[in-house]
N, C-alpha and C. Protein backbone atom coordinates (compact mmCIF):
# COMPACT_ATOMS: atom_id res chain seq x y z
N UNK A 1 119.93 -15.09 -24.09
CA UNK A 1 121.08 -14.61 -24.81
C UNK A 1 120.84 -13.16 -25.20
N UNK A 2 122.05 -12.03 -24.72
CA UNK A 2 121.57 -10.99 -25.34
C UNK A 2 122.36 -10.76 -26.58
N UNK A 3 121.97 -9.86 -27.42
CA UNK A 3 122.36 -9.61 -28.79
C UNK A 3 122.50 -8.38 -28.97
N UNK A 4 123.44 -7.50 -28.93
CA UNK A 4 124.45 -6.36 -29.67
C UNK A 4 124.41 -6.02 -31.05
N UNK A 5 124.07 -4.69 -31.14
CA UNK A 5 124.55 -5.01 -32.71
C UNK A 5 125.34 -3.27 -32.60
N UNK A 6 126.73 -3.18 -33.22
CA UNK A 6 127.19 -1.73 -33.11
C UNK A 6 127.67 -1.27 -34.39
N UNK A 7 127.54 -0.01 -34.94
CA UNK A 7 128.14 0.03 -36.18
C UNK A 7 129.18 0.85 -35.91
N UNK A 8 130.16 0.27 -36.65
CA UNK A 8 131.22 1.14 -36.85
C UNK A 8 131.89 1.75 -38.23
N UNK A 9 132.05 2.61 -38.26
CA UNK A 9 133.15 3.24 -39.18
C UNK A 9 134.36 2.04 -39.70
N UNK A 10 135.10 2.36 -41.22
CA UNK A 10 135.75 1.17 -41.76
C UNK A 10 136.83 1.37 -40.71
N UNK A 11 137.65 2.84 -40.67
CA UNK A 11 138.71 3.11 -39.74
C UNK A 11 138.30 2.77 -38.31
N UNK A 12 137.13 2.54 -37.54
CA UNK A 12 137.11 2.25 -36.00
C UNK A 12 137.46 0.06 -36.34
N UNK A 13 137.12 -0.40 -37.40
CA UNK A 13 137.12 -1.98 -37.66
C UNK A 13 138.96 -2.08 -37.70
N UNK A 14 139.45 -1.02 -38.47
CA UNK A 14 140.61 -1.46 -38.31
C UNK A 14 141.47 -1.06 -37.62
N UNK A 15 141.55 -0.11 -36.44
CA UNK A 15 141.75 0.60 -35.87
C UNK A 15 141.85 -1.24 -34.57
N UNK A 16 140.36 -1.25 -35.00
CA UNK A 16 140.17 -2.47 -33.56
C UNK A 16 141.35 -4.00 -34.44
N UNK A 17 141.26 -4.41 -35.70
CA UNK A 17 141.94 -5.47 -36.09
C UNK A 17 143.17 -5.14 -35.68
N UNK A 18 143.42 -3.77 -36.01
CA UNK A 18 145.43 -3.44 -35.51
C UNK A 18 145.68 -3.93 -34.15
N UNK A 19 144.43 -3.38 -33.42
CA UNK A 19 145.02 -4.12 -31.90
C UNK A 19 144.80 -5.53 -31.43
N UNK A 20 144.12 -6.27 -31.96
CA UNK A 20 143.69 -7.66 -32.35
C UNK A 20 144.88 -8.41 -32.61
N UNK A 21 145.67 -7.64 -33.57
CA UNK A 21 146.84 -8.12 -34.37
C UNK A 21 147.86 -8.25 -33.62
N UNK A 22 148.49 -7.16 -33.05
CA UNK A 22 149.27 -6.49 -31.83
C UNK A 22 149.14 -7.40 -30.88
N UNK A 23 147.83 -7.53 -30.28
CA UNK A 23 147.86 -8.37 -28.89
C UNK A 23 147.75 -9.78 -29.33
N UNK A 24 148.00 -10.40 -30.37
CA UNK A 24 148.15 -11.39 -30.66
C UNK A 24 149.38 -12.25 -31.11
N UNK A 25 150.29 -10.82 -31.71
CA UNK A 25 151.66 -11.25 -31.54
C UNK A 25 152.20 -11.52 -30.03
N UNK A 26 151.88 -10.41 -29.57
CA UNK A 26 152.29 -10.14 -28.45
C UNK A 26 152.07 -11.64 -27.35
N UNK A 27 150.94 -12.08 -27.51
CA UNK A 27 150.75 -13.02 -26.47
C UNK A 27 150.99 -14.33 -27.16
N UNK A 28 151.48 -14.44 -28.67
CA UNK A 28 152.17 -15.68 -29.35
C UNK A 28 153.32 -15.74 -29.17
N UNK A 29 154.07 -14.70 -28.67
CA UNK A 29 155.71 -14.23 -28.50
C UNK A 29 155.83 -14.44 -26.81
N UNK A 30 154.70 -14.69 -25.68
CA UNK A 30 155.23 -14.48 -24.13
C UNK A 30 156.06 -16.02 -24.18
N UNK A 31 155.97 -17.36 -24.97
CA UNK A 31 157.03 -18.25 -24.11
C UNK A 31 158.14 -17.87 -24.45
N UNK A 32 158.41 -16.56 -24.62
CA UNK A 32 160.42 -15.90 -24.60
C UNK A 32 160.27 -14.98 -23.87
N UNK A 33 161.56 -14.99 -23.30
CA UNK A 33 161.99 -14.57 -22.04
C UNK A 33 161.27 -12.71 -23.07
N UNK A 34 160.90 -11.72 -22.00
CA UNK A 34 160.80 -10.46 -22.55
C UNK A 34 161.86 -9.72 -23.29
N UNK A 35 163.50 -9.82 -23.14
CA UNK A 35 164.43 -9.57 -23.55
C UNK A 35 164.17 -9.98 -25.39
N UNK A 36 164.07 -11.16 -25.32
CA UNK A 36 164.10 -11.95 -26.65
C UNK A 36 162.55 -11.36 -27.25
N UNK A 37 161.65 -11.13 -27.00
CA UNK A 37 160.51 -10.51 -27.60
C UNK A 37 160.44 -9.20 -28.56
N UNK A 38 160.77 -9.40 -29.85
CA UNK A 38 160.82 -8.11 -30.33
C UNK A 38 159.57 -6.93 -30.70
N UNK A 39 159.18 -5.76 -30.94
CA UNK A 39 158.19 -5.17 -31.50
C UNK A 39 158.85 -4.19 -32.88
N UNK A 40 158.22 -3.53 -33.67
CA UNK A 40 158.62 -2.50 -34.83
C UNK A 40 158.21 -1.29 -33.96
N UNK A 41 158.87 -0.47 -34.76
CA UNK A 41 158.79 1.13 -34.27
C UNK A 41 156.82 1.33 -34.66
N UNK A 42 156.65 0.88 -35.69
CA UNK A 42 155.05 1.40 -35.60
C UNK A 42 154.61 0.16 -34.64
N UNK A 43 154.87 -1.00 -34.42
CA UNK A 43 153.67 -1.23 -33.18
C UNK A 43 153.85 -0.72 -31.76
N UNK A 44 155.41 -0.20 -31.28
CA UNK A 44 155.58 0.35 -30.03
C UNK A 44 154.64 1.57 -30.24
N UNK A 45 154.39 2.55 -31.43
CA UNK A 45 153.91 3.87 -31.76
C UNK A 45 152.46 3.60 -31.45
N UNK A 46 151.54 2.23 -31.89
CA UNK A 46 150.45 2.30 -31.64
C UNK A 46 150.42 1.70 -30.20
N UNK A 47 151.22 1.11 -29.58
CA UNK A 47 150.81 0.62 -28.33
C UNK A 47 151.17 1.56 -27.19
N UNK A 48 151.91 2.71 -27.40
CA UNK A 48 152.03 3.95 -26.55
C UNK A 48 151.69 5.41 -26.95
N UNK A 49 150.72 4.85 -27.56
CA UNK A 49 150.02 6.16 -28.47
C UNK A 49 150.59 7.52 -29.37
N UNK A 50 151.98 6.97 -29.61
CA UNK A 50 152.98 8.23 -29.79
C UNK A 50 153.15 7.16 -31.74
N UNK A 51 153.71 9.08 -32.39
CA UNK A 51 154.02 8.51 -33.78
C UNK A 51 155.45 7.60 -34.09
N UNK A 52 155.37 7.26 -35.01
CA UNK A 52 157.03 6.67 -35.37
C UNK A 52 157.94 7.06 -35.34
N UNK A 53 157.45 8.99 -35.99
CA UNK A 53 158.98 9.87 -35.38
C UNK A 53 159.05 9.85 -33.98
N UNK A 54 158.26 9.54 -33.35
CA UNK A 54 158.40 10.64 -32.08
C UNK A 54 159.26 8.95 -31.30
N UNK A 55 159.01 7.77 -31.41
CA UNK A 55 159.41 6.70 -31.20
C UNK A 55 160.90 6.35 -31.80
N UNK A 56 160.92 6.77 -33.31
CA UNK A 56 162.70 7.00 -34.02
C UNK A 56 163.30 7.79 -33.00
N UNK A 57 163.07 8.91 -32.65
CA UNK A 57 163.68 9.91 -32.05
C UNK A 57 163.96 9.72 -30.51
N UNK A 58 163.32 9.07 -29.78
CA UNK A 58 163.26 8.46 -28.68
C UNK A 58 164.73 7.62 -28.62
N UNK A 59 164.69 6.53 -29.86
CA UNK A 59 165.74 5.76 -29.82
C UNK A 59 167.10 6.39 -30.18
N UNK A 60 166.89 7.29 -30.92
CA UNK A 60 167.95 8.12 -31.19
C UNK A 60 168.27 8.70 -30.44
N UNK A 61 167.90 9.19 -29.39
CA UNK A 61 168.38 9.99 -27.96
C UNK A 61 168.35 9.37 -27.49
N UNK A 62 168.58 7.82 -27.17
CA UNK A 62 168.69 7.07 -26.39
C UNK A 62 167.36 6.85 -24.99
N UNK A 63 166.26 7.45 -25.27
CA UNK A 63 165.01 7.30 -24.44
C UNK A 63 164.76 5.78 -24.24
N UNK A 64 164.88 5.38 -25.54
CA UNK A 64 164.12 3.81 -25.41
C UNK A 64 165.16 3.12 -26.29
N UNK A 65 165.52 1.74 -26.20
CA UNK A 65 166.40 0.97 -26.13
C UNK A 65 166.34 0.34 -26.96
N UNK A 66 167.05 -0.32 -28.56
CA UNK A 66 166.76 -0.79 -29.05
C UNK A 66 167.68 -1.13 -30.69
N UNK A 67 167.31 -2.05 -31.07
CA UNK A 67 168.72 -2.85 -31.93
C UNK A 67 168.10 -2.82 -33.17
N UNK A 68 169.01 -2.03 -34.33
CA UNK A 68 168.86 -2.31 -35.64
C UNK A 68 169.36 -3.42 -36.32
N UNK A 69 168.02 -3.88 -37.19
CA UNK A 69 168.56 -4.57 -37.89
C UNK A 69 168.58 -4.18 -39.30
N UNK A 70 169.60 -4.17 -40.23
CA UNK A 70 169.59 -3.68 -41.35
C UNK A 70 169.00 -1.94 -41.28
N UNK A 71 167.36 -2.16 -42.05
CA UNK A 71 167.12 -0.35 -41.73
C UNK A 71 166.07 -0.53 -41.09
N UNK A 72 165.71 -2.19 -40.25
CA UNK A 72 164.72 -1.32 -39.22
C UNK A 72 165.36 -1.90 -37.76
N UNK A 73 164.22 -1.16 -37.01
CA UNK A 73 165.16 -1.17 -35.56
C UNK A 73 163.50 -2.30 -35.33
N UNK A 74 164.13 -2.87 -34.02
CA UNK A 74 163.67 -3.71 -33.27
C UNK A 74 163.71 -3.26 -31.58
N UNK A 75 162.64 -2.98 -31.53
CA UNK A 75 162.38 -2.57 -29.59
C UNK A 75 161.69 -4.00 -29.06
N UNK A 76 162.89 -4.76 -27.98
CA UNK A 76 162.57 -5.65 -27.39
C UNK A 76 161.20 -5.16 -26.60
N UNK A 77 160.10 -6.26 -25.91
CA UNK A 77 159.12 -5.82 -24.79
C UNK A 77 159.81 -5.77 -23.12
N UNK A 78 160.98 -6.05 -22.96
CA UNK A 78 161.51 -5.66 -21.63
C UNK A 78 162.19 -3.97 -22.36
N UNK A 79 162.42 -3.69 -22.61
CA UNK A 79 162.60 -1.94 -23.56
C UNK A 79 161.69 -1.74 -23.24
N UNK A 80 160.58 -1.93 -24.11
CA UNK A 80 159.05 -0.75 -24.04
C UNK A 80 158.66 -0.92 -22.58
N UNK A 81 158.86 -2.03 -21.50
CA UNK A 81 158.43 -2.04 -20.42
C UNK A 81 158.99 -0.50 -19.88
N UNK A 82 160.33 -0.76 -19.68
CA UNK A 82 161.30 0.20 -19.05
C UNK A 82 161.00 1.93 -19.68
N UNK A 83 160.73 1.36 -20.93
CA UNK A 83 160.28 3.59 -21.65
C UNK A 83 159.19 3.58 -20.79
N UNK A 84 157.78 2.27 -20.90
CA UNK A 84 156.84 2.93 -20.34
C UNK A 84 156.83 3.20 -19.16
N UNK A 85 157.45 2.35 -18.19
CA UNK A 85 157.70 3.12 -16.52
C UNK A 85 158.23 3.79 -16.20
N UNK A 86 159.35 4.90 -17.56
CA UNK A 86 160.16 5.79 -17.28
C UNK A 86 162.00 5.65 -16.67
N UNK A 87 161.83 4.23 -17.06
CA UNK A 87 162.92 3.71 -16.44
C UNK A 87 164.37 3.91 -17.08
């Protein structure tokens, strides 16, 4: 058995739980169709490396696709597919 040991910084632990978190919605949410799969403006921001404005603003120019509810918006994962292939 080999044994690892790595230290990290508090921000590299949560940096890694955010995406832990993320890919865990994400793959608790695949038995719906991708249409029906929603994300928030900050997890599309951390999963395409871009900020929240730059992701608000996207939707606001119509870049990337996506439905408010009340005051937050909701970017389906067939959306973020289509921003990320440029589609």
């Amino acid at each position: 058995m080999l044994e690892i040991s790595i230290k990290l910084t508090d921000d590299q632990v949560k940096l890694i739980a955010e995406h832990i978190s993320i890919n865990n919605e994400i793959l608790n949410k695949q038995t719906l169709p991708l249409d029906e799969q929603f994300l928030s403006i900050s997890q599309v921001a951390r999963l395409t490396n871009q900020s929240n404005t730059t992701i608000t603003n996207h939707i606001k120019k119509g870049l990337l696709s996506a439905k408010q509810a009340g005051k937050k918006w909701l970017i389906s994962r067939q959306a973020l597919k289509k921003y990320t292939n440029g589609e």
